[in-house]
N, C-alpha and C. Protein backbone atom coordinates (compact mmCIF):
# COMPACT_ATOMS: atom_id res chain seq x y z
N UNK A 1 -90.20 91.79 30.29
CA UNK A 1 -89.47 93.04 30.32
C UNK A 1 -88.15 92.80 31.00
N UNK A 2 -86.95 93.19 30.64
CA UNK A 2 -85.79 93.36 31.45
C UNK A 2 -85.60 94.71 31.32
N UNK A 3 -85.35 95.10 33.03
CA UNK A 3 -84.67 96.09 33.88
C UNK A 3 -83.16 95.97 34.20
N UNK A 4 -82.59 96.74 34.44
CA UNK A 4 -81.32 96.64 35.23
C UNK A 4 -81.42 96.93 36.33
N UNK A 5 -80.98 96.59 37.69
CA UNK A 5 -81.84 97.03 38.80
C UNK A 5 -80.70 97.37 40.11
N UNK A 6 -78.98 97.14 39.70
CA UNK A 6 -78.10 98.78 40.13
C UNK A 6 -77.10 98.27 39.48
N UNK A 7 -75.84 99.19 40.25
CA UNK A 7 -74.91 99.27 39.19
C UNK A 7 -74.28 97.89 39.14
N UNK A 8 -73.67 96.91 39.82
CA UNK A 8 -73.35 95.81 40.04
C UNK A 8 -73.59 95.10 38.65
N UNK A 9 -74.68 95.02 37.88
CA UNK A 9 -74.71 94.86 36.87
C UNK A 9 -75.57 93.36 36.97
N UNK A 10 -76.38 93.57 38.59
CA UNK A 10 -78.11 92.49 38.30
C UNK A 10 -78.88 93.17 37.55
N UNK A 11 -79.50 92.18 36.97
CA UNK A 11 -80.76 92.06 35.66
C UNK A 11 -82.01 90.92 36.49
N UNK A 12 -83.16 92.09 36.20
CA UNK A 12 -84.45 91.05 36.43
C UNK A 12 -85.11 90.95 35.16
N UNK A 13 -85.88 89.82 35.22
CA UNK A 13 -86.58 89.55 34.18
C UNK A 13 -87.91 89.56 34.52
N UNK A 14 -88.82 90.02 33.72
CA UNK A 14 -90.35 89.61 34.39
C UNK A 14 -90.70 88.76 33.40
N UNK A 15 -91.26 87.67 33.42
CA UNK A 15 -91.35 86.68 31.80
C UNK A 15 -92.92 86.20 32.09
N UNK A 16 -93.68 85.70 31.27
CA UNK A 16 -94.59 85.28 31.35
C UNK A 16 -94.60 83.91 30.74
N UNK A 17 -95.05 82.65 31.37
CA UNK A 17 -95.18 81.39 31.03
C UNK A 17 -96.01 81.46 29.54
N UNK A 18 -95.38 80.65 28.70
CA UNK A 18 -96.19 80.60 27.46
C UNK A 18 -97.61 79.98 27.18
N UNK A 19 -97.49 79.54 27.48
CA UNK A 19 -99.34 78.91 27.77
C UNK A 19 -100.07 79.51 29.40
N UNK A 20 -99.55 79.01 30.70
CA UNK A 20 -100.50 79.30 31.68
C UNK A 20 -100.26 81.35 31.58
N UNK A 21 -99.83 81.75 31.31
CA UNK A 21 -100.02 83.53 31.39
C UNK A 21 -99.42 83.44 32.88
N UNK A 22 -98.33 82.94 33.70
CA UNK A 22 -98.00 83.04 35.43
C UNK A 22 -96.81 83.99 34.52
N UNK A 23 -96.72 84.82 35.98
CA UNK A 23 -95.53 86.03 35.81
C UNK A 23 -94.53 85.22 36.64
N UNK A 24 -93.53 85.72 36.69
CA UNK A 24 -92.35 85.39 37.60
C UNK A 24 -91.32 86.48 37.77
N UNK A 25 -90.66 86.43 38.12
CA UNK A 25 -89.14 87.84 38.76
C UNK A 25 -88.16 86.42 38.56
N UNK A 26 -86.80 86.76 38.07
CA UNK A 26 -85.61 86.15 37.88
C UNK A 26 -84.24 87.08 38.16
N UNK A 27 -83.42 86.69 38.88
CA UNK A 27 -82.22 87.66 38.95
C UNK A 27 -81.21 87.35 38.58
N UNK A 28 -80.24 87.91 37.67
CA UNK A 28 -78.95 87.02 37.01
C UNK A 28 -78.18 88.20 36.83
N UNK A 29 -76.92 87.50 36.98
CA UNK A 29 -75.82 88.57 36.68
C UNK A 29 -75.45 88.35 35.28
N UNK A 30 -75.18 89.64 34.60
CA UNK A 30 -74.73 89.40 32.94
C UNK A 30 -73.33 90.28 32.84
N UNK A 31 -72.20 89.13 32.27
CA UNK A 31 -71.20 89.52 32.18
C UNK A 31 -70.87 90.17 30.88
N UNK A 32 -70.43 91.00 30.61
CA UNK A 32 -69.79 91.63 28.99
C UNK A 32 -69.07 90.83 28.47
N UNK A 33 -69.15 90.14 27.12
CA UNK A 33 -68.29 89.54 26.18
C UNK A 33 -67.69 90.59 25.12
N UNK A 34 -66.83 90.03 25.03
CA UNK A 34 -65.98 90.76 23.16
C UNK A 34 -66.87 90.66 22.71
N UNK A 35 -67.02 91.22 21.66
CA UNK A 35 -67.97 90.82 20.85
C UNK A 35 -67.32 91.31 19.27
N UNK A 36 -67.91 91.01 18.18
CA UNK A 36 -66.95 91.13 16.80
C UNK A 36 -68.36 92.18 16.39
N UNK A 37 -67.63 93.30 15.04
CA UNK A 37 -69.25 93.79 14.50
C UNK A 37 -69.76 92.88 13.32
N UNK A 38 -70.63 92.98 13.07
CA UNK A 38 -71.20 92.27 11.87
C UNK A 38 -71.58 93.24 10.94
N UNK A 39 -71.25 93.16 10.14
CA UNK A 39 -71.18 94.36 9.00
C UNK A 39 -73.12 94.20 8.17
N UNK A 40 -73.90 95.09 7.91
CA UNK A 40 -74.95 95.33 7.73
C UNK A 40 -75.22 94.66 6.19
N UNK A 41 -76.14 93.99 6.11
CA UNK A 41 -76.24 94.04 4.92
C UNK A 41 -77.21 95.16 3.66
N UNK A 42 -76.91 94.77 2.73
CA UNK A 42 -77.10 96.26 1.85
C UNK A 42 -78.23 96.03 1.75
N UNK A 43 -78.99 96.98 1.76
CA UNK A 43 -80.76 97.09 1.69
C UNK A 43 -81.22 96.91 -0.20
N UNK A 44 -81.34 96.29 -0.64
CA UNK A 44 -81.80 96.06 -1.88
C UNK A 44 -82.57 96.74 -2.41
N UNK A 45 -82.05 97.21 -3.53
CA UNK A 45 -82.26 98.45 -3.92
C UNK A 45 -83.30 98.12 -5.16
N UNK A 46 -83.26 96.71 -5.88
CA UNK A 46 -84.16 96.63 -6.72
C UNK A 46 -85.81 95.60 -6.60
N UNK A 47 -86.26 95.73 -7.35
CA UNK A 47 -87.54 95.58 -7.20
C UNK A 47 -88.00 93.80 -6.98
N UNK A 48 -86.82 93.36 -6.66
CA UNK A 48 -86.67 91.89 -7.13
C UNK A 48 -87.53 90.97 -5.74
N UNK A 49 -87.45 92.23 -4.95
CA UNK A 49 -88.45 91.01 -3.72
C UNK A 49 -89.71 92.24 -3.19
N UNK A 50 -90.85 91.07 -3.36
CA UNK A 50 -91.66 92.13 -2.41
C UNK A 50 -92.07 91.90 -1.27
N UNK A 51 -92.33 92.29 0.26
CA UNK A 51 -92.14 92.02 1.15
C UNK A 51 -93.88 91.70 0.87
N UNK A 52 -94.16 90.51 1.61
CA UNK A 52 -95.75 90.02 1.52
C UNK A 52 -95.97 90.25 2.95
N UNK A 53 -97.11 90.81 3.48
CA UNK A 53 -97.76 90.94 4.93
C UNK A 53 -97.97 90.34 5.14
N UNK A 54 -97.71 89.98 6.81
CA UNK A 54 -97.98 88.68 7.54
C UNK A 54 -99.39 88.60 7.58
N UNK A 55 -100.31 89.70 7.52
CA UNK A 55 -101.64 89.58 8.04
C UNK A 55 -102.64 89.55 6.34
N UNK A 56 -103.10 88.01 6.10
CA UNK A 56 -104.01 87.94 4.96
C UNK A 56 -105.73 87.96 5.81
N UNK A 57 -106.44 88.03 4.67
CA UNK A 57 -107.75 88.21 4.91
C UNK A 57 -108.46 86.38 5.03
N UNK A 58 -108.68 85.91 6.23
CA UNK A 58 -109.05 84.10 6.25
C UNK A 58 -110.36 84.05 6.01
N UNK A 59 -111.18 82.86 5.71
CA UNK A 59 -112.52 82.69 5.70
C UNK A 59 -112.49 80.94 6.07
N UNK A 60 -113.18 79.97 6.94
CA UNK A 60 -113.43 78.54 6.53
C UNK A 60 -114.26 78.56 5.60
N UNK A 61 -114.19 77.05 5.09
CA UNK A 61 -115.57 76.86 4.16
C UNK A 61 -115.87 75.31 4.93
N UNK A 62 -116.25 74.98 5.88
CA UNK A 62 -117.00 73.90 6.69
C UNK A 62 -117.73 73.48 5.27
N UNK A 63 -118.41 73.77 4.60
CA UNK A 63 -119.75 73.23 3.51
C UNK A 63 -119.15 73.31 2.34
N UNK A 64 -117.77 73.52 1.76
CA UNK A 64 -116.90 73.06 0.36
C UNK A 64 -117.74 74.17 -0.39
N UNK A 65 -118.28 74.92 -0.51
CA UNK A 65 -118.92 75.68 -1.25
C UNK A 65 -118.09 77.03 -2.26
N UNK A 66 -116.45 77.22 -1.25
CA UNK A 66 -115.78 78.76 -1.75
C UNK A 66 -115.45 78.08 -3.10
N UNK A 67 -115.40 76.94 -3.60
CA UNK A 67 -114.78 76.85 -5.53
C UNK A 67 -115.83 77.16 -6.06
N UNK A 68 -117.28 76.49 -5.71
CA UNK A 68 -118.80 76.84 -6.47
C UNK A 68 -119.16 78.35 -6.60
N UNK A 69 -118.58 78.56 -5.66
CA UNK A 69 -119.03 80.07 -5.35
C UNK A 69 -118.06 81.26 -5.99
N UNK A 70 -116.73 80.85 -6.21
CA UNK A 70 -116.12 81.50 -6.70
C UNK A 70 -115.15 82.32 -6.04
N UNK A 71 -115.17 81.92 -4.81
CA UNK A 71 -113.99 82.83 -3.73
C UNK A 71 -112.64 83.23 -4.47
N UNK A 72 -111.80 82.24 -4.87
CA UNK A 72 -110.81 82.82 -5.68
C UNK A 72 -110.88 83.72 -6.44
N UNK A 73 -111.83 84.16 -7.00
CA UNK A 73 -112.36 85.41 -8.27
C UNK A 73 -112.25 86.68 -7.28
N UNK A 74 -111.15 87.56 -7.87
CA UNK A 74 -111.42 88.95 -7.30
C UNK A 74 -112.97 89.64 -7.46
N UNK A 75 -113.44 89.82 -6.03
CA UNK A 75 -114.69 90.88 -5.75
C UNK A 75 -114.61 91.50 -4.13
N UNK A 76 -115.80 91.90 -3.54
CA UNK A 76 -115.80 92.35 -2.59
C UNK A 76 -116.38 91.06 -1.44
N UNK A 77 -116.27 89.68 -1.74
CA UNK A 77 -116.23 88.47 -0.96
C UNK A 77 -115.92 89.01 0.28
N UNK A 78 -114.70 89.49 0.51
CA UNK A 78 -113.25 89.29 1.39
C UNK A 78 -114.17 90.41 2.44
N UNK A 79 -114.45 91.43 2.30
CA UNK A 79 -115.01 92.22 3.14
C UNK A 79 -115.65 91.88 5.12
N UNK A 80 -116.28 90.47 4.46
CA UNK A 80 -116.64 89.41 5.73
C UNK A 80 -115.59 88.44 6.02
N UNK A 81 -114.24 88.55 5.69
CA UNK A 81 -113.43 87.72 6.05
C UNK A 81 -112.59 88.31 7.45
N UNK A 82 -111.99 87.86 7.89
CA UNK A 82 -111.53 88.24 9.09
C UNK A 82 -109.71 88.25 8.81
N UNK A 83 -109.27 89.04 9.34
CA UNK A 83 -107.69 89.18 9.25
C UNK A 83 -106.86 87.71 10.16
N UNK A 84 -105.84 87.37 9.66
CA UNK A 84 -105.24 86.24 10.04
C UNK A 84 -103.88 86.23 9.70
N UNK A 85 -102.98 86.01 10.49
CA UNK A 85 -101.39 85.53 10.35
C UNK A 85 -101.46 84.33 9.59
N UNK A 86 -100.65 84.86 8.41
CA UNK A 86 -99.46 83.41 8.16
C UNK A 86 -98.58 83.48 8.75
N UNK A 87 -98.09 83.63 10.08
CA UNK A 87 -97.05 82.86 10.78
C UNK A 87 -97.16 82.17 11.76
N UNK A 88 -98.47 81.54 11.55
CA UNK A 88 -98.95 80.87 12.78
C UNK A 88 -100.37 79.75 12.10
N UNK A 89 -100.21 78.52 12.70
CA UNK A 89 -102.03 77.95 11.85
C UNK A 89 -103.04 78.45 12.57
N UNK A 90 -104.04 78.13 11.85
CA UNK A 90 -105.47 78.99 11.75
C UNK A 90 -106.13 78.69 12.86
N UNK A 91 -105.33 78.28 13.73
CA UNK A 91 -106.51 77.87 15.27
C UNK A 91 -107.04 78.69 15.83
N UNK A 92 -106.20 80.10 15.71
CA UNK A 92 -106.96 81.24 16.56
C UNK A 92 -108.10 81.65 15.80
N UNK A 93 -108.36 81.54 14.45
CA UNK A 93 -109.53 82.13 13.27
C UNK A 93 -110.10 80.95 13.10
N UNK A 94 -109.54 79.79 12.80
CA UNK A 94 -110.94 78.72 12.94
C UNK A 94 -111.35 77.92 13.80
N UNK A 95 -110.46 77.48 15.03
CA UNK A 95 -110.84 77.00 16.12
C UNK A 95 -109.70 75.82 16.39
N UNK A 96 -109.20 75.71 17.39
CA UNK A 96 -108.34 74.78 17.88
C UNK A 96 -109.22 73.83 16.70
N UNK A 97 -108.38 72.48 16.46
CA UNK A 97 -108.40 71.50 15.70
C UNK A 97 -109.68 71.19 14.75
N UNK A 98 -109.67 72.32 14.37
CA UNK A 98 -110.66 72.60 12.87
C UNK A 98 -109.66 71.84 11.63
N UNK A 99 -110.76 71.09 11.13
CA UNK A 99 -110.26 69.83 9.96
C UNK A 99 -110.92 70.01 8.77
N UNK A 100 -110.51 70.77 7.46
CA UNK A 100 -111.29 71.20 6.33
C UNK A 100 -110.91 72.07 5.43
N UNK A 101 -111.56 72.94 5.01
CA UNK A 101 -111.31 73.98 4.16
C UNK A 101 -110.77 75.63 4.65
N UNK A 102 -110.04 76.00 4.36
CA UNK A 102 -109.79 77.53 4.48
C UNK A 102 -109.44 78.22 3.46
N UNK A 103 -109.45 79.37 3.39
CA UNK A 103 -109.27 80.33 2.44
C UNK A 103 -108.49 81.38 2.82
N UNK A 104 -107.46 82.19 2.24
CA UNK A 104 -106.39 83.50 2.02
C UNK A 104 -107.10 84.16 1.42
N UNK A 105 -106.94 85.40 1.30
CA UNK A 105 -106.76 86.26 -0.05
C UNK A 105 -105.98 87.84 0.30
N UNK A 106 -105.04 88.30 -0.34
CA UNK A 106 -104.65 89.21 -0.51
C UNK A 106 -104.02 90.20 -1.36
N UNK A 107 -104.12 91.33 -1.73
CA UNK A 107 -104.01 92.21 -2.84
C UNK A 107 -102.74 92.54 -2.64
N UNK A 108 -102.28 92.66 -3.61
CA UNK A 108 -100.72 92.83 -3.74
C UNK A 108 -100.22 93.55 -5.04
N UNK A 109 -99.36 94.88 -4.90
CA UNK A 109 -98.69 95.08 -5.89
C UNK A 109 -97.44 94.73 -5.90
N UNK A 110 -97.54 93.93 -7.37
CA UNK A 110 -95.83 93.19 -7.59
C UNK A 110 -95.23 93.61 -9.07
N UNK A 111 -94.03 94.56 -8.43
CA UNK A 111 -93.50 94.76 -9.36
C UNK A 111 -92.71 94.06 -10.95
N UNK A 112 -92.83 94.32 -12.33
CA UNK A 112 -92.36 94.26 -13.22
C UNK A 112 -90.87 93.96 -13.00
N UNK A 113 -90.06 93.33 -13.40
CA UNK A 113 -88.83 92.69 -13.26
C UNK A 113 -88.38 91.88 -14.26
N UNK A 114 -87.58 93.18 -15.16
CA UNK A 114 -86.96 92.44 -16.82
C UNK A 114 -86.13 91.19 -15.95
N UNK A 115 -85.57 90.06 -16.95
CA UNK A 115 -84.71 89.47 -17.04
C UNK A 115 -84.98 88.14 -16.02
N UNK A 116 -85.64 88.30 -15.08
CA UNK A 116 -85.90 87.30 -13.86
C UNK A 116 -87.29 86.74 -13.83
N UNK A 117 -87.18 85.67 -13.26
CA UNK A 117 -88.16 84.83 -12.69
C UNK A 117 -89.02 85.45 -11.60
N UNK A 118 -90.35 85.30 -11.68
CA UNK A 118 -90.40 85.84 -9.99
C UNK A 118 -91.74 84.86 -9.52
N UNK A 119 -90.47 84.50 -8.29
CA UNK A 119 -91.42 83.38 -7.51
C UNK A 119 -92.26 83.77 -6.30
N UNK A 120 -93.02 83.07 -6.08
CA UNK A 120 -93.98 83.00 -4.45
C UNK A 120 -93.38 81.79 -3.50
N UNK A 121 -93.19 82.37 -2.69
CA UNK A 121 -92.68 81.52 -1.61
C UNK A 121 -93.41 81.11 -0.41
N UNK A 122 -93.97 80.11 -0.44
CA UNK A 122 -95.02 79.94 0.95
C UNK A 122 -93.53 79.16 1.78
N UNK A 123 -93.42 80.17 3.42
CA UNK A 123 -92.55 78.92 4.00
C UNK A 123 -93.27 77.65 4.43
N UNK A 124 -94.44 77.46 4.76
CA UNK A 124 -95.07 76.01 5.10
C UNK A 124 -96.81 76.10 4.83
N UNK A 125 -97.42 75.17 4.24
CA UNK A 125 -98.47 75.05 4.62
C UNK A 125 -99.01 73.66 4.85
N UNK A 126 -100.16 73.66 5.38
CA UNK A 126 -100.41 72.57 6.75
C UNK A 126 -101.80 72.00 5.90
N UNK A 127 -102.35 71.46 5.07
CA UNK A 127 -101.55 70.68 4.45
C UNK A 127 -101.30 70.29 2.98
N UNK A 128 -102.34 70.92 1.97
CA UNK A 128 -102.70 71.24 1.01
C UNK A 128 -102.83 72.17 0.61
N UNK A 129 -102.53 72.71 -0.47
CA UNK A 129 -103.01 74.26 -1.13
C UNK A 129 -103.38 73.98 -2.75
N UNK A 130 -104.42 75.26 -3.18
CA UNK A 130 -104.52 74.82 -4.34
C UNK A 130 -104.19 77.10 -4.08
N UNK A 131 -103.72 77.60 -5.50
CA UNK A 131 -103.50 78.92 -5.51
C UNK A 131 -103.78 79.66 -6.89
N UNK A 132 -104.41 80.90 -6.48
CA UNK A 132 -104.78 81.65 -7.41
C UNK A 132 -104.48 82.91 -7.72
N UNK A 133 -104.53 83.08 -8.96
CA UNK A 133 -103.75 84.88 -9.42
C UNK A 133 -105.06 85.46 -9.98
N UNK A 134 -105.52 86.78 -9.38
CA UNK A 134 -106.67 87.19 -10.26
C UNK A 134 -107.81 86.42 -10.96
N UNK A 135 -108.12 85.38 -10.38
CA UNK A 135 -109.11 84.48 -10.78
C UNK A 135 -108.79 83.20 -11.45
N UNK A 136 -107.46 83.22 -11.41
CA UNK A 136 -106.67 82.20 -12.66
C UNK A 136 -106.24 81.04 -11.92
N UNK A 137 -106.22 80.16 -11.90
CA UNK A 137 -105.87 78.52 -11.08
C UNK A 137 -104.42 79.11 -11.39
N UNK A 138 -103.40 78.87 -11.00
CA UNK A 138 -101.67 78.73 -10.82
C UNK A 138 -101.16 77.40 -10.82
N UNK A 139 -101.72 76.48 -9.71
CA UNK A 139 -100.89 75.70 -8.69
C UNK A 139 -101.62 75.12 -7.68
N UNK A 140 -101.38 73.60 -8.02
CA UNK A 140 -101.51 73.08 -6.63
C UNK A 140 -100.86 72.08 -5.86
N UNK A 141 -101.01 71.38 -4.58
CA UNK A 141 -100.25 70.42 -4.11
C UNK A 141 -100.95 69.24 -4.03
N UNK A 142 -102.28 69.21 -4.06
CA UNK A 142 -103.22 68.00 -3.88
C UNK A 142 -103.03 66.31 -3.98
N UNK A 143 -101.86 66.50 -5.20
CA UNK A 143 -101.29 64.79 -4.81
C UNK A 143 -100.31 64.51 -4.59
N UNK A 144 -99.81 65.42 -3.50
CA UNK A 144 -98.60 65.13 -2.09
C UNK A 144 -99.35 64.98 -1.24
N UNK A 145 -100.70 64.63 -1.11
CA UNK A 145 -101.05 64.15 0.08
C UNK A 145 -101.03 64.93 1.36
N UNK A 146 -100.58 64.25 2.49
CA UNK A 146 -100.04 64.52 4.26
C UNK A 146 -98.39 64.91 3.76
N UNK A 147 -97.90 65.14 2.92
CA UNK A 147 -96.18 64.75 3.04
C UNK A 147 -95.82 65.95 3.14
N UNK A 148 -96.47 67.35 2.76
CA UNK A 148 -96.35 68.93 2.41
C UNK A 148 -96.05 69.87 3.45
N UNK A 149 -97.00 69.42 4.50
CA UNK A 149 -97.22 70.19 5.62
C UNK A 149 -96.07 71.09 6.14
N UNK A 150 -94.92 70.11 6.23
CA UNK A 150 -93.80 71.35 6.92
C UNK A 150 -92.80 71.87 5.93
N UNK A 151 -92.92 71.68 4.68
CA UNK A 151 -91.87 71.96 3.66
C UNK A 151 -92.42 73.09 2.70
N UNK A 152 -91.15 74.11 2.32
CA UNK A 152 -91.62 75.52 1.32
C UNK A 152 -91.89 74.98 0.56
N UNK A 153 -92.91 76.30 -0.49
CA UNK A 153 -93.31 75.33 -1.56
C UNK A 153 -93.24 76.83 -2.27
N UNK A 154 -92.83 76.59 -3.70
CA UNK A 154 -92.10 77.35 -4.41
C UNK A 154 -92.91 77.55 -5.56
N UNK A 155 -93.98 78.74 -6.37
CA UNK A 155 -94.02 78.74 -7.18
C UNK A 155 -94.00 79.93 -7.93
N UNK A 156 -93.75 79.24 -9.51
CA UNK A 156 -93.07 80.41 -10.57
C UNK A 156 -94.27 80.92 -11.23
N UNK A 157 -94.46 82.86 -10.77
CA UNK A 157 -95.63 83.79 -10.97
C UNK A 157 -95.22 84.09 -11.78
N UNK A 158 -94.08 84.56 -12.39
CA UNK A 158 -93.75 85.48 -13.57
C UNK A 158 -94.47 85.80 -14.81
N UNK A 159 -95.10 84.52 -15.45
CA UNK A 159 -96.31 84.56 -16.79
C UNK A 159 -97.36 85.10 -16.22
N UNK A 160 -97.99 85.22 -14.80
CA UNK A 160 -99.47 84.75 -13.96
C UNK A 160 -99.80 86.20 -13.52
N UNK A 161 -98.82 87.17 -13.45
CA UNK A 161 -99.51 88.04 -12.43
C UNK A 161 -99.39 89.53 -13.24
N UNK A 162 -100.49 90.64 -12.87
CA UNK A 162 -100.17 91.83 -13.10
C UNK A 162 -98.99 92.75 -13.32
N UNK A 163 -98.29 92.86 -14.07
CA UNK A 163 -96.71 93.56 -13.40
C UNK A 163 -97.36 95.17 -12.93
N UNK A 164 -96.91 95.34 -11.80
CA UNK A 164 -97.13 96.84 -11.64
C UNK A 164 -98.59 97.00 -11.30
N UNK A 165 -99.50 96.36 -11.45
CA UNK A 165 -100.67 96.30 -10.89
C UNK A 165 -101.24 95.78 -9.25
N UNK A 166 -102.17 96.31 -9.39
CA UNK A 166 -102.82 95.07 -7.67
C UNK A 166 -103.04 94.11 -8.48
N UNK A 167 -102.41 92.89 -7.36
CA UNK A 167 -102.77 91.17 -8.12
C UNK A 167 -103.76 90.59 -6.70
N UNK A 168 -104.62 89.86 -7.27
CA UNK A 168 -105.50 89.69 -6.29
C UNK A 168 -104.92 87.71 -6.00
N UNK A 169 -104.26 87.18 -4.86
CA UNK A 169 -103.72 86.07 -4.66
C UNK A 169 -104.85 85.74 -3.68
N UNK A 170 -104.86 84.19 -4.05
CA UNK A 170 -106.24 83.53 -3.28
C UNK A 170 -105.33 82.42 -3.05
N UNK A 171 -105.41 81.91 -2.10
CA UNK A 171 -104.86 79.98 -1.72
C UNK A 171 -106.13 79.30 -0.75
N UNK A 172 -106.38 78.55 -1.48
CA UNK A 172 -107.05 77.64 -0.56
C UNK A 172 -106.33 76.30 0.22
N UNK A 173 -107.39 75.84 1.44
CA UNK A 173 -105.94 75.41 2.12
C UNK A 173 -106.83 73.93 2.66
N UNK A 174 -106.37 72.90 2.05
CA UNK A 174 -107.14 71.57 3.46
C UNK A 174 -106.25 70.68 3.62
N UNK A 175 -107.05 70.75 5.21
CA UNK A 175 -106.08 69.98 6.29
C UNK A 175 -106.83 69.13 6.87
N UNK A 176 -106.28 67.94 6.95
CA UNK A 176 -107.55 66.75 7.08
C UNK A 176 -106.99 66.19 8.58
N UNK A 177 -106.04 67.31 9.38
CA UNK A 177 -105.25 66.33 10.61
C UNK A 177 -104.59 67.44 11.45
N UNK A 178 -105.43 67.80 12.61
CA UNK A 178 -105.08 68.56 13.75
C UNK A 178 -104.90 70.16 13.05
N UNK A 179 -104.00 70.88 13.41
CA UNK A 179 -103.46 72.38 13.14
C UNK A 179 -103.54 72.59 11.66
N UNK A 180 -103.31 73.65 10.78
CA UNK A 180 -103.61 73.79 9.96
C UNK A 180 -103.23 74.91 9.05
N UNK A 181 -102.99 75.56 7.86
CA UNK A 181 -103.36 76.98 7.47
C UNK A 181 -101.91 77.27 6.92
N UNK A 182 -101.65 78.29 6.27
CA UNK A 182 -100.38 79.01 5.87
C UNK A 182 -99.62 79.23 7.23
N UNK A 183 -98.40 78.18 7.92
CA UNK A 183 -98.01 78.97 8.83
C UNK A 183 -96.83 79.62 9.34
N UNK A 184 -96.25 79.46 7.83
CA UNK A 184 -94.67 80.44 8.03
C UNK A 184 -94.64 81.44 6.58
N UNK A 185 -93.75 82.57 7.18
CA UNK A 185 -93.89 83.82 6.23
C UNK A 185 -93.74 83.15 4.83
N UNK A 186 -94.75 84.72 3.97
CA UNK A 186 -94.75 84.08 2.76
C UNK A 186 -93.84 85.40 1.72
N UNK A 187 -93.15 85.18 0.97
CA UNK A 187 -91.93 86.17 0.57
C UNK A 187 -92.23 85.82 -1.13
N UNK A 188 -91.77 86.98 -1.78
CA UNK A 188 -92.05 86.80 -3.33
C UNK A 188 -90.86 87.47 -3.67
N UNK A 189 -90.14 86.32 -4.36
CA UNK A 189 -88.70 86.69 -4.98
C UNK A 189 -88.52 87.24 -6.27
N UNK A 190 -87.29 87.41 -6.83
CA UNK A 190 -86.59 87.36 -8.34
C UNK A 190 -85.82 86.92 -8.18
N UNK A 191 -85.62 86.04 -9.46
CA UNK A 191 -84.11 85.12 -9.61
C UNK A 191 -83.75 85.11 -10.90
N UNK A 192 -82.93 84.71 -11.53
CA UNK A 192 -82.00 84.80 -12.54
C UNK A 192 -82.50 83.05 -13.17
């Protein structure tokens, strides 16, 4: 939290250490700069991006069983799954240095969009993905190996998905080395 704490223009900080949780008090003086405005950008008015929620529905599969079983197939599976960030790996939902299988899934309406492409944008996953539209295989990364982990990975939905409907998106995810999982935002474009 920052206070201002009189007129002089001291500032405390109360901060909390990122790992041990210790509080602390800090006192600093903050001087006024010029500053320039930055002009807003225009809120996009067409249907060309849809904002994807950070929070998908996770499951492990420790026993390889979610392809036999059919997890990617829209049903009421997901019900026992537990909510999870993609902006972060799966340590808090599967356990510090869990090495294996995981699972996404989330319902999504994505709009119809004459003239354009419309892509899925994972910003990183950790370290493999294989991905699904409504029960349908899409995409996968499986022979990039370890090389994937920190780089976007880009793919073209436009033939694959419902326009205007709920699309039911499944990714499965293995990571054969420490941290793991979808862990930067995932954004669904249009392009030309």
């Amino acid at each position: 939290s920052i206070a201002k704490n009189d007129p002089s223009g001291d500032w405390s900080v109360t901060a909390r250490e990122l790992y041990g949780g210790n509080k602390g008090r800090t006192f600093f003086n903050v001087a006024l700069v010029e500053s320039t405005a930055v002009k807003p950008r225009p809120k996009r008015s067409s249907p060309g991006l849809v904002e994807v929620p950070e929070m998908w529905l996770f499951h492990t599969d420790p026993k390889k069983i979610g392809e036999k079983e059919k997890w990617f197939a829209p049903s009421d599976k997901t019900k026992t799954w537990q909510p999870l960030s993609t902006h972060g790996f799966w340590d808090e939902a599967a356990g510090v240095g869990y090495e294996g299988i995981g699972w996404y899934a989330i319902d999504l309406k994505i709009p119809p969009v004459k003239g354009k492409r419309v892509k899925l944008i994972f910003g990183a996953v950790d370290e493999n993905y294989t991905f699904w539209i409504n029960g349908k295989y899409i995409s996968d990364n499986l022979a990039a190996g370890t090389t994937m982990w920190d780089k976007p990975i880009t793919i073209d939905i436009t033939k694959h998905y419902d326009h205007g409907k709920k699309n039911h998106l499944v990714v499965r995810v293995r990571n054969t080395l420490k941290a793991g999982g979808i862990w930067k935002p995932v954004k669904i474009v249009a392009e030309d």
